[in-house]
C-alpha atoms as a PDB file:
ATOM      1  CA  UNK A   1    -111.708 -55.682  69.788  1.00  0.00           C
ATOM      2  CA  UNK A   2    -111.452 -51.868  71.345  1.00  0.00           C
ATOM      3  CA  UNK A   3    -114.619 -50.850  73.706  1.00  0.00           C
ATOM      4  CA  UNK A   4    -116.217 -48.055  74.892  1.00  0.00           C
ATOM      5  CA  UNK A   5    -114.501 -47.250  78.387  1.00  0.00           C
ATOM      6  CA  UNK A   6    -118.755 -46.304  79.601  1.00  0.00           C
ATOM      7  CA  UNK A   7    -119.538 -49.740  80.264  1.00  0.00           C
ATOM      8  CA  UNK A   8    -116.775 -51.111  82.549  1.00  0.00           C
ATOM      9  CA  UNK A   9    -116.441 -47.382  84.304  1.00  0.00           C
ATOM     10  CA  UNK A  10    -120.475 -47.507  84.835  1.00  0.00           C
ATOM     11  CA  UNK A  11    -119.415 -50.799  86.772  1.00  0.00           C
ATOM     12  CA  UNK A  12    -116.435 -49.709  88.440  1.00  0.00           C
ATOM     13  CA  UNK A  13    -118.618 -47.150  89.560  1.00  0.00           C
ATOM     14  CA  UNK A  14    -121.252 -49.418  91.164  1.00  0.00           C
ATOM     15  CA  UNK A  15    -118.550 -52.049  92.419  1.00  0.00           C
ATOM     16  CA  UNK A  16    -117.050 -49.351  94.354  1.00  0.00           C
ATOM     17  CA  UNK A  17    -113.515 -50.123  92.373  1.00  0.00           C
ATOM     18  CA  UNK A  18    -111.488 -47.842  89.521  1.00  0.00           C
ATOM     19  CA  UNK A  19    -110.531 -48.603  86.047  1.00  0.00           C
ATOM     20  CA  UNK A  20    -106.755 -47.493  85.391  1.00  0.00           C
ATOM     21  CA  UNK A  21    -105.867 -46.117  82.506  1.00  0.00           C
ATOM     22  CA  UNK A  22    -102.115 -46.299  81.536  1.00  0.00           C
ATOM     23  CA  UNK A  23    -100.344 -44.421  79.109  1.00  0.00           C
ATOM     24  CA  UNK A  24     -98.590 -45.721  76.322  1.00  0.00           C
ATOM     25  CA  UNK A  25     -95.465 -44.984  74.955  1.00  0.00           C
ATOM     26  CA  UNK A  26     -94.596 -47.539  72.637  1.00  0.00           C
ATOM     27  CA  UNK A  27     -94.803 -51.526  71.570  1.00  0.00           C
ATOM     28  CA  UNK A  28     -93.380 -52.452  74.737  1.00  0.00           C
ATOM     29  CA  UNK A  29     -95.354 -50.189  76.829  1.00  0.00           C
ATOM     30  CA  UNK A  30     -98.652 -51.506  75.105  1.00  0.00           C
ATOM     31  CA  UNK A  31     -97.779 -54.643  74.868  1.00  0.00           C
ATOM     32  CA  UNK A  32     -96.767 -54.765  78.961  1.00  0.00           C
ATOM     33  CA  UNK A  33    -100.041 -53.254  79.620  1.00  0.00           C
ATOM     34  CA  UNK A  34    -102.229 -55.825  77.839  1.00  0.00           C
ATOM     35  CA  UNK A  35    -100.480 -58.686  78.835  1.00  0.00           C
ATOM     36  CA  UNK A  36    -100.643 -57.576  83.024  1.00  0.00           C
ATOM     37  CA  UNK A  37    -104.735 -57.179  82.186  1.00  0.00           C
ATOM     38  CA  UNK A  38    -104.771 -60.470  80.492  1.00  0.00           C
ATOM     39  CA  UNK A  39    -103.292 -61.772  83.565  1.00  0.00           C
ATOM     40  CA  UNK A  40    -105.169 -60.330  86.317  1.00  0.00           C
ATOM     41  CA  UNK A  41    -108.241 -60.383  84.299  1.00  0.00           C
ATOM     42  CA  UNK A  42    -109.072 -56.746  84.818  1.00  0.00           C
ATOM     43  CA  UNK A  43    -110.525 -54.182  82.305  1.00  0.00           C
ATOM     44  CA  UNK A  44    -108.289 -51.310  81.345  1.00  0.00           C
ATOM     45  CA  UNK A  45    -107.904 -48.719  79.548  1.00  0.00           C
ATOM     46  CA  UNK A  46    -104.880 -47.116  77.218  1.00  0.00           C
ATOM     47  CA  UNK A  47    -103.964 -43.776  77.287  1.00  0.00           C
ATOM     48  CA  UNK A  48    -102.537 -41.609  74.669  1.00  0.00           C
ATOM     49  CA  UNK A  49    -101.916 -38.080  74.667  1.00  0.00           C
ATOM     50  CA  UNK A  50    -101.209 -36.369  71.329  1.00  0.00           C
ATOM     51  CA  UNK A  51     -97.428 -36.219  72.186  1.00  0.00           C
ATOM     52  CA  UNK A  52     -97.212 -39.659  72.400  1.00  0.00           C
ATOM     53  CA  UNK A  53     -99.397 -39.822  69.506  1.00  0.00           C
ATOM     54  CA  UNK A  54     -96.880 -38.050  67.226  1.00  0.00           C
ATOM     55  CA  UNK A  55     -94.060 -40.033  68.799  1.00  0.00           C
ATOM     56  CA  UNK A  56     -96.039 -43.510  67.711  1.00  0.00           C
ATOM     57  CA  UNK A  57     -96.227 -42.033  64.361  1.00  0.00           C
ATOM     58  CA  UNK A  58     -99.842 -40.960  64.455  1.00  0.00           C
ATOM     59  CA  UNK A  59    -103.176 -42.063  65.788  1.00  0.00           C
ATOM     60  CA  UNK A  60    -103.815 -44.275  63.041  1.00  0.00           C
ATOM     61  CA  UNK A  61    -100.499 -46.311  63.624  1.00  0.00           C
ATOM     62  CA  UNK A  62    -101.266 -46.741  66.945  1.00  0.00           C
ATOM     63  CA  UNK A  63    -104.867 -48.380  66.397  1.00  0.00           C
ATOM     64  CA  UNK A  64    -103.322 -50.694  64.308  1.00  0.00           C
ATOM     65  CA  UNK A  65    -100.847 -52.011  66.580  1.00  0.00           C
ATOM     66  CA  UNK A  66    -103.249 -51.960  69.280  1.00  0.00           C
ATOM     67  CA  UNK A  67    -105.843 -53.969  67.400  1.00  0.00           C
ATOM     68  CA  UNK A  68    -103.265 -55.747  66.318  1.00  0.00           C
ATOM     69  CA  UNK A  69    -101.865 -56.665  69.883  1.00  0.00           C
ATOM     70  CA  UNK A  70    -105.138 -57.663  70.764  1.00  0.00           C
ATOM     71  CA  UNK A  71    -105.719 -60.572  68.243  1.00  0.00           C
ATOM     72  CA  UNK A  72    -102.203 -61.804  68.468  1.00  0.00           C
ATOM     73  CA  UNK A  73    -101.871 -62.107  72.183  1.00  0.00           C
ATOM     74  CA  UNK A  74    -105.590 -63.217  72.691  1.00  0.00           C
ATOM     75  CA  UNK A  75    -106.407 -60.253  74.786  1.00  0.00           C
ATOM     76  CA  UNK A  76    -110.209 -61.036  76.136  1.00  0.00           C
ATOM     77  CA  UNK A  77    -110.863 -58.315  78.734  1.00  0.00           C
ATOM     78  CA  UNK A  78    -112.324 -55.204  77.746  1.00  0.00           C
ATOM     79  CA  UNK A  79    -109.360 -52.497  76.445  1.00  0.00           C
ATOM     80  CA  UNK A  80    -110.843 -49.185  76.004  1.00  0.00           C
ATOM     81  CA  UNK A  81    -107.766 -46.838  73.711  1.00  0.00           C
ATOM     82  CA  UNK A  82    -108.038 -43.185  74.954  1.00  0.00           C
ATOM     83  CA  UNK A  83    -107.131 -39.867  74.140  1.00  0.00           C
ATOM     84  CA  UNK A  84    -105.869 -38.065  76.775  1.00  0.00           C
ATOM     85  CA  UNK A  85    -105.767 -34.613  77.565  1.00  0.00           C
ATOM     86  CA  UNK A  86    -107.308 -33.746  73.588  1.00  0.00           C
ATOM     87  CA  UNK A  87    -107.675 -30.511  71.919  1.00  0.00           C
ATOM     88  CA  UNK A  88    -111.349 -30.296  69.696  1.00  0.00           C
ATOM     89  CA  UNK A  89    -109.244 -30.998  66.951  1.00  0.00           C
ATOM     90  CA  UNK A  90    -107.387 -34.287  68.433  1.00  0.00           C
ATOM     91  CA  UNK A  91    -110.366 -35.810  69.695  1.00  0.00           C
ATOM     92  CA  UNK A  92    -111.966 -35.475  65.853  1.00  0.00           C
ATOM     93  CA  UNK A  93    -109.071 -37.390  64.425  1.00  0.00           C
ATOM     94  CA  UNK A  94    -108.710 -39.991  67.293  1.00  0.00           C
ATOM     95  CA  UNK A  95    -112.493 -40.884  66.116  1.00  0.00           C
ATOM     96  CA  UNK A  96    -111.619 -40.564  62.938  1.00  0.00           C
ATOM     97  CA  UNK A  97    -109.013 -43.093  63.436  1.00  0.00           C
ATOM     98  CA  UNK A  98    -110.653 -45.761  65.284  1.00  0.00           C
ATOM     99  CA  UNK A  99    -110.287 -44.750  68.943  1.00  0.00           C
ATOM    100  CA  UNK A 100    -112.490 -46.107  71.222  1.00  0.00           C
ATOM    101  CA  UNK A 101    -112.815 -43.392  73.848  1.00  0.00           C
ATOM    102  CA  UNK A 102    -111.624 -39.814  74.154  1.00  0.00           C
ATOM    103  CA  UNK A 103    -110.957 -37.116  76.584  1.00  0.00           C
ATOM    104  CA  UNK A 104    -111.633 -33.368  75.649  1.00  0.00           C
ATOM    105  CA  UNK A 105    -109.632 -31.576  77.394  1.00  0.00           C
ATOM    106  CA  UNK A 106    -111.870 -27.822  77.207  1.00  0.00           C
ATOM    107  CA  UNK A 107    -110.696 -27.210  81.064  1.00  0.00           C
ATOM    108  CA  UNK A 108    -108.746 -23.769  79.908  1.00  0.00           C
ATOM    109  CA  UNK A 109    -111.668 -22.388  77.736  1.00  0.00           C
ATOM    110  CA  UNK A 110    -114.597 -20.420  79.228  1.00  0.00           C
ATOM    111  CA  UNK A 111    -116.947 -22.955  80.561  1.00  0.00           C
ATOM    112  CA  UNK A 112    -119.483 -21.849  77.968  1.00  0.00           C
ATOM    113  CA  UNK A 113    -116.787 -22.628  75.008  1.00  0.00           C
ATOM    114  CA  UNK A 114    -115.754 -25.848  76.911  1.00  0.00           C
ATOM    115  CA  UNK A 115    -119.736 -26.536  76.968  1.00  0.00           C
ATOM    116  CA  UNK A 116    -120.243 -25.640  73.692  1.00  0.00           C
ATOM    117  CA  UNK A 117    -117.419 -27.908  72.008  1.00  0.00           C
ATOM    118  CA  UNK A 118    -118.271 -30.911  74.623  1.00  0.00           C
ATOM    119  CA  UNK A 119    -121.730 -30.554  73.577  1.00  0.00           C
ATOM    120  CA  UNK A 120    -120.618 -31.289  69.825  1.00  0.00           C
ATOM    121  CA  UNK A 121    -118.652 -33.892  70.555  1.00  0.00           C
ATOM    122  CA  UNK A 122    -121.416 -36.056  72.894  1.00  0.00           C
ATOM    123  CA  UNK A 123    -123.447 -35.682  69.857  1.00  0.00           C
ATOM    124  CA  UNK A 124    -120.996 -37.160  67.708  1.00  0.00           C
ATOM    125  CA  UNK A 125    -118.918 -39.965  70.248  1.00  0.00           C
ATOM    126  CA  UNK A 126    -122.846 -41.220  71.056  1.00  0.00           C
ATOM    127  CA  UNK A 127    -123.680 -41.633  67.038  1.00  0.00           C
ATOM    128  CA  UNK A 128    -120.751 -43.682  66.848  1.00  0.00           C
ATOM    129  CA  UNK A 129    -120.953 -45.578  70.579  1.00  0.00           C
ATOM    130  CA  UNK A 130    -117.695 -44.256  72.109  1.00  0.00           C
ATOM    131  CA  UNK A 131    -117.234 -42.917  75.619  1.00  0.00           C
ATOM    132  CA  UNK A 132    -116.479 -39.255  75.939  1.00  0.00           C
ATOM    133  CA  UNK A 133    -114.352 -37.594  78.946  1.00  0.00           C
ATOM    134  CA  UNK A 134    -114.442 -33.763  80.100  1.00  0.00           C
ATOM    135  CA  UNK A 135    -112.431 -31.857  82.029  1.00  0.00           C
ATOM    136  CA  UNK A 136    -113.233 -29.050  84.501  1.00  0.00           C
ATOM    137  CA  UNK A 137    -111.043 -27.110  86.868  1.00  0.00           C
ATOM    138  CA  UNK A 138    -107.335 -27.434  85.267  1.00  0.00           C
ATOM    139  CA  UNK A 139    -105.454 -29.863  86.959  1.00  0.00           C
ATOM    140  CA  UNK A 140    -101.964 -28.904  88.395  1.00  0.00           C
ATOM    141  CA  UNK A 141     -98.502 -29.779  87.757  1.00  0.00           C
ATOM    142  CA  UNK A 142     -95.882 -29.507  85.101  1.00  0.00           C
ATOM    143  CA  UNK A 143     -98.109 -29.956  82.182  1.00  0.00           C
ATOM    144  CA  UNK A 144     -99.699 -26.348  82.502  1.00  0.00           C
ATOM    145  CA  UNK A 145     -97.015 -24.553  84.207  1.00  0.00           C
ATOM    146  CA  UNK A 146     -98.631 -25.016  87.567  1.00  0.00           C
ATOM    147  CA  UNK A 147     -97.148 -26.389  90.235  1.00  0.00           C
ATOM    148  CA  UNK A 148     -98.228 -26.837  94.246  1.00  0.00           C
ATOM    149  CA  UNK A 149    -101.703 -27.143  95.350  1.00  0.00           C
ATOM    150  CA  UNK A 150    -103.287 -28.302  91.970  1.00  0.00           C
ATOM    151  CA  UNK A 151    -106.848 -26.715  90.631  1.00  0.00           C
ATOM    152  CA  UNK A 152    -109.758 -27.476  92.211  1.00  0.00           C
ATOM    153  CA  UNK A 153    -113.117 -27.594  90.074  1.00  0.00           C
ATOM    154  CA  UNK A 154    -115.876 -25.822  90.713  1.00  0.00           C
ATOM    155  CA  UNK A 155    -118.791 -28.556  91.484  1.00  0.00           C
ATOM    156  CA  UNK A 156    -121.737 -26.588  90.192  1.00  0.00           C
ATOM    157  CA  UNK A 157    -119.533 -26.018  86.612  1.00  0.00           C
ATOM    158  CA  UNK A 158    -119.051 -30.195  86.937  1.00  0.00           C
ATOM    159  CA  UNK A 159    -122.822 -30.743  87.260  1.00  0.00           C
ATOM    160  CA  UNK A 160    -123.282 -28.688  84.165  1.00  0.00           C
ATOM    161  CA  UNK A 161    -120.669 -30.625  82.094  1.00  0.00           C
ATOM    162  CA  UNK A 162    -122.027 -34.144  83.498  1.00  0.00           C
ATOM    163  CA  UNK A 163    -126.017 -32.757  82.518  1.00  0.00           C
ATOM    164  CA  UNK A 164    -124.261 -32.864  78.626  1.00  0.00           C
ATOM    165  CA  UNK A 165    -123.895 -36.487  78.292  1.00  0.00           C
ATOM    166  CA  UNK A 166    -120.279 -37.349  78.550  1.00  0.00           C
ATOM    167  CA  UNK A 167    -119.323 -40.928  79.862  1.00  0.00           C
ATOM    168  CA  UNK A 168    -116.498 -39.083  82.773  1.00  0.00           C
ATOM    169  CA  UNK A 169    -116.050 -36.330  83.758  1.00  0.00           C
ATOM    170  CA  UNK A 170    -112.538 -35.392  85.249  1.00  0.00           C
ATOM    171  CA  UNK A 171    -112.190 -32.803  87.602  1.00  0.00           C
ATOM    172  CA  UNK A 172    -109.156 -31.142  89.471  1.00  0.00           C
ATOM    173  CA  UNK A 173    -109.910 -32.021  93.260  1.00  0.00           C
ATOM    174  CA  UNK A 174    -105.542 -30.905  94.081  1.00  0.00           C
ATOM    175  CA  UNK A 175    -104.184 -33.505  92.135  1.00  0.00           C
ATOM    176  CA  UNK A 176    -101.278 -32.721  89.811  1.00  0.00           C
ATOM    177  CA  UNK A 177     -99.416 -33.985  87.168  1.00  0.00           C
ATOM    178  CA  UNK A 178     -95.755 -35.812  87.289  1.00  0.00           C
ATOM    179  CA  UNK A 179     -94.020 -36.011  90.835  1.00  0.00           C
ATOM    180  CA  UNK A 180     -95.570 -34.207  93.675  1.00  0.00           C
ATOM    181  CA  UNK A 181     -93.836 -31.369  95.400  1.00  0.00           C
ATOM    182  CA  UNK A 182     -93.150 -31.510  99.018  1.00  0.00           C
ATOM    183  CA  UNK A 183     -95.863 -29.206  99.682  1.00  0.00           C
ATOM    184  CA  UNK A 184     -98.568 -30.366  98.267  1.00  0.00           C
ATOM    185  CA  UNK A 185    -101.591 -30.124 100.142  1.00  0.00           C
ATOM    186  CA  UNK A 186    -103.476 -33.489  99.150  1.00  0.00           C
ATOM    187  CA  UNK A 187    -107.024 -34.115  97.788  1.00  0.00           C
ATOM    188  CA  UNK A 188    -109.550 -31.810  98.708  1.00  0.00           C
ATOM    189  CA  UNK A 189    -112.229 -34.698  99.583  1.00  0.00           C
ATOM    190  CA  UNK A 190    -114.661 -31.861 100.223  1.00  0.00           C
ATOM    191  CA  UNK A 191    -115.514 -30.730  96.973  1.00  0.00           C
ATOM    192  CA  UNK A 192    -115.248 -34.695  95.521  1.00  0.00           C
ATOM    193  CA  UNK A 193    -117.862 -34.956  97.803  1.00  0.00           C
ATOM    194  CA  UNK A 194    -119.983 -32.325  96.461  1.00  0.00           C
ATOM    195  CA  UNK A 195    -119.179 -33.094  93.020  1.00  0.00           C
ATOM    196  CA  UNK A 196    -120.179 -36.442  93.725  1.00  0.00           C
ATOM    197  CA  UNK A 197    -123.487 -35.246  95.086  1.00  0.00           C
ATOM    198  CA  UNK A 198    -124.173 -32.574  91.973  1.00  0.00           C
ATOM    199  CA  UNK A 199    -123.208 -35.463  89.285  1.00  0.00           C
ATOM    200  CA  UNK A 200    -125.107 -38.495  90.654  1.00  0.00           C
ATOM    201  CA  UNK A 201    -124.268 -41.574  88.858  1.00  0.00           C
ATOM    202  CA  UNK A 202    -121.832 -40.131  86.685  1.00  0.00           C
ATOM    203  CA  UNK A 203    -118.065 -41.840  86.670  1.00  0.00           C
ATOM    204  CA  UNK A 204    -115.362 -39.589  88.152  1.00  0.00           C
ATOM    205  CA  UNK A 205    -112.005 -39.530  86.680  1.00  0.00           C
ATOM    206  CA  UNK A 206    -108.548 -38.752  88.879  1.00  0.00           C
ATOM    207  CA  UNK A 207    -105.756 -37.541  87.048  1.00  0.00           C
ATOM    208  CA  UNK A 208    -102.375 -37.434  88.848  1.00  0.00           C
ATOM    209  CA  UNK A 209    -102.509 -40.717  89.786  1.00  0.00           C
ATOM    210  CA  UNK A 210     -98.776 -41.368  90.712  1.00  0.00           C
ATOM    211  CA  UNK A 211     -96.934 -40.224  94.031  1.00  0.00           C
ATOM    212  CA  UNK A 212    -101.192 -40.078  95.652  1.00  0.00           C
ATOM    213  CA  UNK A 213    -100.857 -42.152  98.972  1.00  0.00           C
ATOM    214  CA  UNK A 214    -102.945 -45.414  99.051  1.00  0.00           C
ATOM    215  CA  UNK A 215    -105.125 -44.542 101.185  1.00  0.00           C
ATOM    216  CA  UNK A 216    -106.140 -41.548  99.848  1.00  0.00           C
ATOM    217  CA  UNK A 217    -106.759 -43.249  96.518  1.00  0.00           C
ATOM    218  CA  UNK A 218    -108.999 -46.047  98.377  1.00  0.00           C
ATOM    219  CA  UNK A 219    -111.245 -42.799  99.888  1.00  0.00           C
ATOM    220  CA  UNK A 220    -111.266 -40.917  96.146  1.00  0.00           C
ATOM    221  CA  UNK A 221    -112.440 -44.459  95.018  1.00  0.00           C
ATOM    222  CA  UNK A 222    -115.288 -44.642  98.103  1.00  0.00           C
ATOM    223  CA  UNK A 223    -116.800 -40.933  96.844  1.00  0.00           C
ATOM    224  CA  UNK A 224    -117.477 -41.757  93.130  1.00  0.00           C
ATOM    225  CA  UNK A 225    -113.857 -42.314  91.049  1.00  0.00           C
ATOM    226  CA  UNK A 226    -114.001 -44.771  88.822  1.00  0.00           C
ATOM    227  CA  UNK A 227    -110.808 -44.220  86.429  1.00  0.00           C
ATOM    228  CA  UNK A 228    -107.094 -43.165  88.065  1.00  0.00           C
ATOM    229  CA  UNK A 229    -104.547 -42.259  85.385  1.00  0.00           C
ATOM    230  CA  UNK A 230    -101.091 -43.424  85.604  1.00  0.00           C
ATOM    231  CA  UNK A 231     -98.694 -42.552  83.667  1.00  0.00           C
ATOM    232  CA  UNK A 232     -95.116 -41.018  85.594  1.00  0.00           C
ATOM    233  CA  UNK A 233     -95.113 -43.832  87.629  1.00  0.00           C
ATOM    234  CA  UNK A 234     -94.610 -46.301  84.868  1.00  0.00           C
ATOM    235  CA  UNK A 235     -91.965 -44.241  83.426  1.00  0.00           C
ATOM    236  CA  UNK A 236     -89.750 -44.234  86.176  1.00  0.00           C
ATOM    237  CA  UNK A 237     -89.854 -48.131  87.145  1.00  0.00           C
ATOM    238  CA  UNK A 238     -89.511 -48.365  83.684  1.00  0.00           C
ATOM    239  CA  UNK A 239     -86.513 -45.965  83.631  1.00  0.00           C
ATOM    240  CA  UNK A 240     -85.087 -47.438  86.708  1.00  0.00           C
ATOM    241  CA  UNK A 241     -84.549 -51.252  85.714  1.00  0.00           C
ATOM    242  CA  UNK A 242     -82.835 -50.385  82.368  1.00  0.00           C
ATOM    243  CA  UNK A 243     -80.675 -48.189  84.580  1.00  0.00           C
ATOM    244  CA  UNK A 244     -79.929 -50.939  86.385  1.00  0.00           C
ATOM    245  CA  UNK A 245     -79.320 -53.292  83.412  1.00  0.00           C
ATOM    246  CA  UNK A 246     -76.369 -50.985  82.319  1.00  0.00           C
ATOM    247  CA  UNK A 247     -74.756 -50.298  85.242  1.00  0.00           C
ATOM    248  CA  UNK A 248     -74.642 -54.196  85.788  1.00  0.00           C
ATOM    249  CA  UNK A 249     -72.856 -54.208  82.572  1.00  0.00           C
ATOM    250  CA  UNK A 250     -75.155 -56.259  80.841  1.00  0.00           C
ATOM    251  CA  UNK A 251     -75.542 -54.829  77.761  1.00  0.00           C
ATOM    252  CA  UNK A 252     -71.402 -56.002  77.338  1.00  0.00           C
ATOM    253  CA  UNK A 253     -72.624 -59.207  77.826  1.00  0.00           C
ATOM    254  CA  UNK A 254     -72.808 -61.859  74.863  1.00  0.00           C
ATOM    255  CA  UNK A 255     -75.763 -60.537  72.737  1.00  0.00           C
ATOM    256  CA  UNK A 256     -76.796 -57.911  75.563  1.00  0.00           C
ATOM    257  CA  UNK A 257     -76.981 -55.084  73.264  1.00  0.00           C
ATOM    258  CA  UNK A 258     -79.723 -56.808  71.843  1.00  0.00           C
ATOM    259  CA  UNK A 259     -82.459 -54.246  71.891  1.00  0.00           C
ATOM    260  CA  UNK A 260     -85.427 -57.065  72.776  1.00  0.00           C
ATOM    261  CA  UNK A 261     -82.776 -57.942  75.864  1.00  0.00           C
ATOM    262  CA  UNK A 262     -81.997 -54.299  76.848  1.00  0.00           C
ATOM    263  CA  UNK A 263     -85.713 -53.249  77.498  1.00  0.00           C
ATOM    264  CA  UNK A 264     -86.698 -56.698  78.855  1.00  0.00           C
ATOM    265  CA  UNK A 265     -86.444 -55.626  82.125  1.00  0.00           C
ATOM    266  CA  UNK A 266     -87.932 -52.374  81.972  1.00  0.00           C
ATOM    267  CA  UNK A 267     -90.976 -54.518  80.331  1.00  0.00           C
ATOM    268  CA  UNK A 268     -91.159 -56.253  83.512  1.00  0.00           C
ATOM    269  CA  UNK A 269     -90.873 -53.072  85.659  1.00  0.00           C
ATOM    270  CA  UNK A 270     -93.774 -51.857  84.028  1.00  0.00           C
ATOM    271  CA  UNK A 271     -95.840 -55.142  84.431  1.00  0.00           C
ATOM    272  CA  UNK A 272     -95.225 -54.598  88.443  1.00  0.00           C
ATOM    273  CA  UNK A 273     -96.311 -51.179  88.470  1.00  0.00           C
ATOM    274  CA  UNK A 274     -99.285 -51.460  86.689  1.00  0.00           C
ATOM    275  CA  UNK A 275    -100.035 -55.266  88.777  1.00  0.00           C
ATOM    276  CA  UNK A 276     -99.728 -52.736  92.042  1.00  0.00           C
ATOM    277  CA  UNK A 277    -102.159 -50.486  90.786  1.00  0.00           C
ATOM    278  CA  UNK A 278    -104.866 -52.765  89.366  1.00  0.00           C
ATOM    279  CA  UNK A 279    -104.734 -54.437  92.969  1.00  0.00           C
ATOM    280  CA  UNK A 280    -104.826 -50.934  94.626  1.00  0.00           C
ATOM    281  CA  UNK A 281    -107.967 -50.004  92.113  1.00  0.00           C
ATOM    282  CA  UNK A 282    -109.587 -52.859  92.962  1.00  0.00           C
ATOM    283  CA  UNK A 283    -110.139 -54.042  89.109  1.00  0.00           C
ATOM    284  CA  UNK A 284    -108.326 -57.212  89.759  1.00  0.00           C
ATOM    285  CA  UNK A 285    -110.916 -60.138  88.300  1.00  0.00           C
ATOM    286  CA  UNK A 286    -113.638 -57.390  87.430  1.00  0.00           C
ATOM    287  CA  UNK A 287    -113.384 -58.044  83.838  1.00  0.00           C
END
């Protein structure tokens, strides 16, 4: 059964540990994710922007094979499935479809459009008892065309986005999307601090979470995040081991070309990454 991510982040938040949320690509990915969370016995939470919704053949195809995933590989920790990064119109159909959670991304509107449309959507998401994530301050990196420093939020905007309702509230403290350049400046702790401060008890979300150094994940964590997106970071270990497994020839190999055999091991890559993170979150045992 899919959850509400509100509940586990409200703990998180008190515990003084993060949430992740991974992105999903696929079976495999999903399937990785659930079975690492089984394992560890740690809440998570999937991610799915609407380009990997498209690529999964549409929202409703990939609530069924995450229900579906659930029941067959008696998955008992709390899995929250997540839009991420949603336009207005994504977030409708993601409800529509039988997410659990979404994220409405109105960072690049006005803030009194992004208020206006959050506002509808609180109203709705609380009818229905799902959680509801908001964006202020674009964050940086190749997914908006910005790269470098990253946007930093305005904390007074935050407070007025967290007085709505919404279950997270993400805001750009530097962090960016994909690899970080070389001269990136780091989290601006400063204004987490005073976001913190404006928005009380409300769950903060990082996004970025790949190429961030430990320990500056461990003090984001100490000032209020509860949820760290990961995403790139996946990819690559993913990418990386079934690399490997051709250029050891193994695909030549008896029935190597096997497809199941071929992304076995960029299954397993993904298992470690996301084992690394859920011990570097803290979530390990939470759920």
């Amino acid at each position: 059964m899919l959850v509400s991510a509100k509940e586990m982040l409200v703990k998180a938040k008190q515990g003084k540990y993060a949430v992740g949320q991974f992105n999903i690509n696929n079976l495999e990915w999903t399937k990785a994710i659930l079975q690492t969370a089984q394992e560890l016995k740690s809440p998570v939470i999937l991610g799915v922007s609407e380009g990997a919704g498209k690529y999964m053949c549409g929202y409703t195809t990939v609530v069924g094979m995450v229900k579906g995933m659930i029941n067959e590989l008696g998955i008992t920790v709390p899995v929250a499935l997540h839009l991420d990064h949603g336009s207005y119109e994504a977030a409708k159909k993601c409800i529509e479809a039988g997410f659990s959670s979404v994220m409405f991304d109105g960072s690049h509107y006005s803030i009194e459009e992004n208020i206006e449309k959050t506002k509808e959507l609180v109203e709705l998401t609380d009818k229905l008892g799902l959680s509801l994530e908001a964006e202020v301050g674009a964050i940086g990196g190749e997914e908006d065309g910005v790269i470098g420093g990253g946007e930093v939020a305005d904390p007074n905007e935050c407070k007025m986005i967290a007085d709505l309702g919404v279950s997270m509230l993400a805001a750009g403290i530097g962090n960016i999307h994909g690899k970080y350049p070389e001269n990136w400046g780091g989290l601006n702790f400063d204004v987490l601090d005073d976001i913190q401060k404006l928005t009380g008890d409300m769950p903060l979300v990082l996004h970025g979470g790949t190429g961030i150094p430990a320990d500056m994940i461990k003090r984001a964590i100490s000032l209020g995040v509860s949820k760290i997106n990961v995403n790139t970071e996946c990819q690559l270990s993913f990418t990386a081991a079934t690399r490997k497994y051709f250029e050891e020839g193994k695909d030549l190999q008896g029935k190597g070309f096997d497809p199941r055999k071929v992304l076995a091991p960029g299954v397993e890559a993904i298992k470690a990454t996301v084992k690394e993170k859920m011990e570097l979150f803290g979530s390990i045992g939470k759920a």
